[in-house]
Protein backbone atom coordinates (compact mmCIF):
# COMPACT_ATOMS: atom_id res chain seq x y z
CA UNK A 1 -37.89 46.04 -13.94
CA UNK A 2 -39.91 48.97 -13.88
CA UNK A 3 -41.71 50.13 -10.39
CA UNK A 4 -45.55 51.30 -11.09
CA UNK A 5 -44.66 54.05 -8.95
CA UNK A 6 -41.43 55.57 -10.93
CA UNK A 7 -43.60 55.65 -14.24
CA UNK A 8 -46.83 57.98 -15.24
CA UNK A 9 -49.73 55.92 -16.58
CA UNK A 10 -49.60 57.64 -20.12
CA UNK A 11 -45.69 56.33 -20.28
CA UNK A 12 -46.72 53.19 -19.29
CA UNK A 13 -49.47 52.25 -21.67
CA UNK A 14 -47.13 53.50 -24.22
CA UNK A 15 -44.62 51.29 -23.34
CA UNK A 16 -47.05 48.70 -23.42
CA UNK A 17 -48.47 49.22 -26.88
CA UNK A 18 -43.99 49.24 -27.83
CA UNK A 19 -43.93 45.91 -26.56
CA UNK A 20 -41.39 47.23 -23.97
CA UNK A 21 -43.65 46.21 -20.95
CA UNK A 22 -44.82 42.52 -21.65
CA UNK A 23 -45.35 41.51 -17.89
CA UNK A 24 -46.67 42.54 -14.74
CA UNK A 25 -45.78 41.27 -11.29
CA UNK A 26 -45.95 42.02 -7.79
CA UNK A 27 -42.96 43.32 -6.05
CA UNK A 28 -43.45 41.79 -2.07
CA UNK A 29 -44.70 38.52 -3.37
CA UNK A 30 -42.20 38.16 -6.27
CA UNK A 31 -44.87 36.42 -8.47
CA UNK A 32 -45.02 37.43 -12.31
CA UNK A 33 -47.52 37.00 -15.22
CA UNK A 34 -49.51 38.34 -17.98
CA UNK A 35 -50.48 41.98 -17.94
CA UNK A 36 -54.01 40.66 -18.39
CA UNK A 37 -53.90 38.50 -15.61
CA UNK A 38 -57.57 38.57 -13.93
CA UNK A 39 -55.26 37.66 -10.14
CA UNK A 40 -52.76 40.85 -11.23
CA UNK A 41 -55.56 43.41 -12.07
CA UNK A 42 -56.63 42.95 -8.26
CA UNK A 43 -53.17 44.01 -6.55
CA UNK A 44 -52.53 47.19 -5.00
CA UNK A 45 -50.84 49.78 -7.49
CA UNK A 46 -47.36 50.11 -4.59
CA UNK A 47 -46.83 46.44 -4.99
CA UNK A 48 -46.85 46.49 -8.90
CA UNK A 49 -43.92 45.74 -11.16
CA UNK A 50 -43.14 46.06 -14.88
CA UNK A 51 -41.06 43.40 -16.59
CA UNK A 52 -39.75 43.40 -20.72
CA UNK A 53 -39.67 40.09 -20.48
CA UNK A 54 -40.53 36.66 -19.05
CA UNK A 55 -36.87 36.00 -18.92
CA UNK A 56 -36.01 38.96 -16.92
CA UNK A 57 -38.51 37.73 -14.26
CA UNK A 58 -36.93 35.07 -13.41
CA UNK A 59 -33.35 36.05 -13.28
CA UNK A 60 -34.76 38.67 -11.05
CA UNK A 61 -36.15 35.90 -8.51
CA UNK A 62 -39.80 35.54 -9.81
CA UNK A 63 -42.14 32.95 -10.26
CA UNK A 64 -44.58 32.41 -12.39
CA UNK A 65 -48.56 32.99 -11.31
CA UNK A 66 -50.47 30.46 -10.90
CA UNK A 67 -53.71 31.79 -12.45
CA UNK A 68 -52.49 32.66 -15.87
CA UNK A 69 -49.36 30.87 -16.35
CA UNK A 70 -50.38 27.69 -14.96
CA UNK A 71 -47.92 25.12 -16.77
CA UNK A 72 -44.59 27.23 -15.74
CA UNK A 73 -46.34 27.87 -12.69
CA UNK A 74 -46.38 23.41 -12.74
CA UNK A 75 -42.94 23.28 -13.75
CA UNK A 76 -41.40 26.12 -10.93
CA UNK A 77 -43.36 23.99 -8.24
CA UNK A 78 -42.01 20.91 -9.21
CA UNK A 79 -38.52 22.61 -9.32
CA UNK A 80 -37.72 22.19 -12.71
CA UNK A 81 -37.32 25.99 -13.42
């Protein structure tokens, strides 16, 4: 997990075009999702995280958002994840 803070905006859209940074999420509400997300663009730059993977999200403690990753979003609520 990477903190928007800790990283310069050139490193981070080159990790981005690496494929290192493949989701975004914010850090107080512990949600997660696409780096295009239209509900992630809106958050506050201090509350922004950096994930390499969906995976690493979750073992971390996140969920999935609602807005762009509605079906695992389904699935958390219902418990099943």
């Amino acid at each position: 997990m990477l903190l928007n803070r800790e990283i310069s905006a050139p490193d981070l859209r080159s990790k981005i075009r690496q494929g290192v940074i493949q989701w975004g999420g914010h850090q107080k509400r512990k949600i997660y999702g696409r780096l295009r997300c239209v509900a992630g663009k809106k958050m506050k730059k201090e509350n922004r995280v950096f994930f390499g993977s969906e995976k690493e999200a979750l073992e971390i403690g996140y969920r999935p958002c609602g807005h762009c990753k509605k079906e695992a979003y389904k699935c958390w609520k219902d418990g099943i994840i």
